[in-house]
Protein backbone atom coordinates (compact mmCIF):
# COMPACT_ATOMS: atom_id res chain seq x y z
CA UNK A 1 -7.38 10.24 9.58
CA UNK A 2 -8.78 7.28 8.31
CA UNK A 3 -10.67 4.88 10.57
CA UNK A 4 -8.56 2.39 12.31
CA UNK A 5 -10.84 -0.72 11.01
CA UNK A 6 -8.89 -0.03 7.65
CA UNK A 7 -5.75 0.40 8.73
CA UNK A 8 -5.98 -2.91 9.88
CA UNK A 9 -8.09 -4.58 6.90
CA UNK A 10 -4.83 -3.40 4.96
CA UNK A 11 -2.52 -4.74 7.12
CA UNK A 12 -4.30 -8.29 7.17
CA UNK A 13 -4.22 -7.92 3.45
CA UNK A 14 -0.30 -7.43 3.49
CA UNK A 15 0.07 -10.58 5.80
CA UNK A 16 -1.73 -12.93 3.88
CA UNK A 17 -0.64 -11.59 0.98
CA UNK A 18 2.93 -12.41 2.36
CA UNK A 19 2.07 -16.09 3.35
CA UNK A 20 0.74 -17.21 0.11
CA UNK A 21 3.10 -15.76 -2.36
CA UNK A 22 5.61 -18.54 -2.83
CA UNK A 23 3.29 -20.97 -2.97
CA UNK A 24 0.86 -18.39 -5.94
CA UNK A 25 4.13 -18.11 -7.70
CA UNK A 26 4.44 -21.86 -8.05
CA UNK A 27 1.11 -22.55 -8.57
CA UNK A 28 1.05 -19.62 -11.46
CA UNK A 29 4.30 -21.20 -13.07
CA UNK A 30 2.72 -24.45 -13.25
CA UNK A 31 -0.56 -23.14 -14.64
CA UNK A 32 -2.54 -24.59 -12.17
CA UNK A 33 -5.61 -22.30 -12.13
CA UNK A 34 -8.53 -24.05 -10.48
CA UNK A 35 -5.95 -24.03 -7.19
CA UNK A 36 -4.97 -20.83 -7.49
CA UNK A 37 -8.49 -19.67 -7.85
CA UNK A 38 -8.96 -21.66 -4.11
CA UNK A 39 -6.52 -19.31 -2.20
CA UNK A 40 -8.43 -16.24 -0.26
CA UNK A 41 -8.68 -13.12 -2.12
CA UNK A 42 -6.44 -10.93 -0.48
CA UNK A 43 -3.69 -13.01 -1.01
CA UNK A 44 -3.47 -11.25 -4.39
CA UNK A 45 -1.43 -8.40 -4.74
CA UNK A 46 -4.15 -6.30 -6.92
CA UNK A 47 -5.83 -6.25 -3.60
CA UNK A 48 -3.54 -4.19 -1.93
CA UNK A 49 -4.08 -0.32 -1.74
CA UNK A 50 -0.81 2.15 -1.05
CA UNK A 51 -1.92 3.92 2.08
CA UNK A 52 0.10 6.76 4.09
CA UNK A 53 1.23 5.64 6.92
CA UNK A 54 1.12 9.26 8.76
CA UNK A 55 -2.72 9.39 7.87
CA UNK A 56 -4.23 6.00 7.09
CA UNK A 57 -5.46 7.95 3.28
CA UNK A 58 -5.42 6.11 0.10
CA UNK A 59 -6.73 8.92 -2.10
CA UNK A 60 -3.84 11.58 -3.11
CA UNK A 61 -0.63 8.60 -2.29
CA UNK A 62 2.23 9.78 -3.51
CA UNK A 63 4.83 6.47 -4.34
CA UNK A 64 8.10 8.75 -4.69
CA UNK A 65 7.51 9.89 -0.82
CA UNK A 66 5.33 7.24 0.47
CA UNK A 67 2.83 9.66 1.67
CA UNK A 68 -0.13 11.35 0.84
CA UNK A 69 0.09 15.19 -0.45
CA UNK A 70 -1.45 16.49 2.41
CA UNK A 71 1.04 15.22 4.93
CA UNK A 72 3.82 15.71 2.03
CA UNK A 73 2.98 19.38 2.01
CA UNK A 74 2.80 19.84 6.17
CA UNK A 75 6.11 18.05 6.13
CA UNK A 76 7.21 20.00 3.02
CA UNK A 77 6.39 23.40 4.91
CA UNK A 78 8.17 22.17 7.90
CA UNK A 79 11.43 21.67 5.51
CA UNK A 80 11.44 17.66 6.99
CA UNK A 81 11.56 16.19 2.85
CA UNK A 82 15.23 16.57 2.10
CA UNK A 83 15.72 18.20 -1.42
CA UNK A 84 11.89 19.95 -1.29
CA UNK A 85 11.25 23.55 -0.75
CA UNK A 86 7.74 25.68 -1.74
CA UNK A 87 8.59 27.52 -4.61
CA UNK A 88 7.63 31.16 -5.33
CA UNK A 89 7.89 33.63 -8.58
């Protein structure tokens, strides 16, 4: 489990991230750089990790199932990923 102090950090990242888009898209279409290069960090979207939201882990994210393989094999096991089974020769 990852420590909670991330899990939020990320989600702070999402939110500002969220209120400065519209105005980085304008400023990026009008080539104004020295403003753009004003706004906080995180409201770039390069700053933003995937994380599971099951275990708080970066490392190991899988984007098809928006999880990381650990909890995509527990939940794999427990037959709870439509369309996934273990497979066996």
């Amino acid at each position: 489990m990852a420590k909670k102090s991330w899990i939020a950090r990320e989600k702070k990242r999402r939110e500002t991230y969220e209120k400065y888009k519209e105005k980085r898209r304008k400023l990026k279409e009008e080539g104004r750089w020295v403003e753009l290069q004003k706004l906080p960090r995180d409201a770039s979207p390069v700053r933003q990790n995937n994380r599971c939201p099951i275990s708080g882990r970066v490392r190991g994210y899988m984007r098809e199932f928006g999880v990381s393989r650990i909890v995509f094999r527990e939940l794999a096991l427990k037959g709870e990923i439509p369309g996934i089974r273990k497979s066996s020769w």
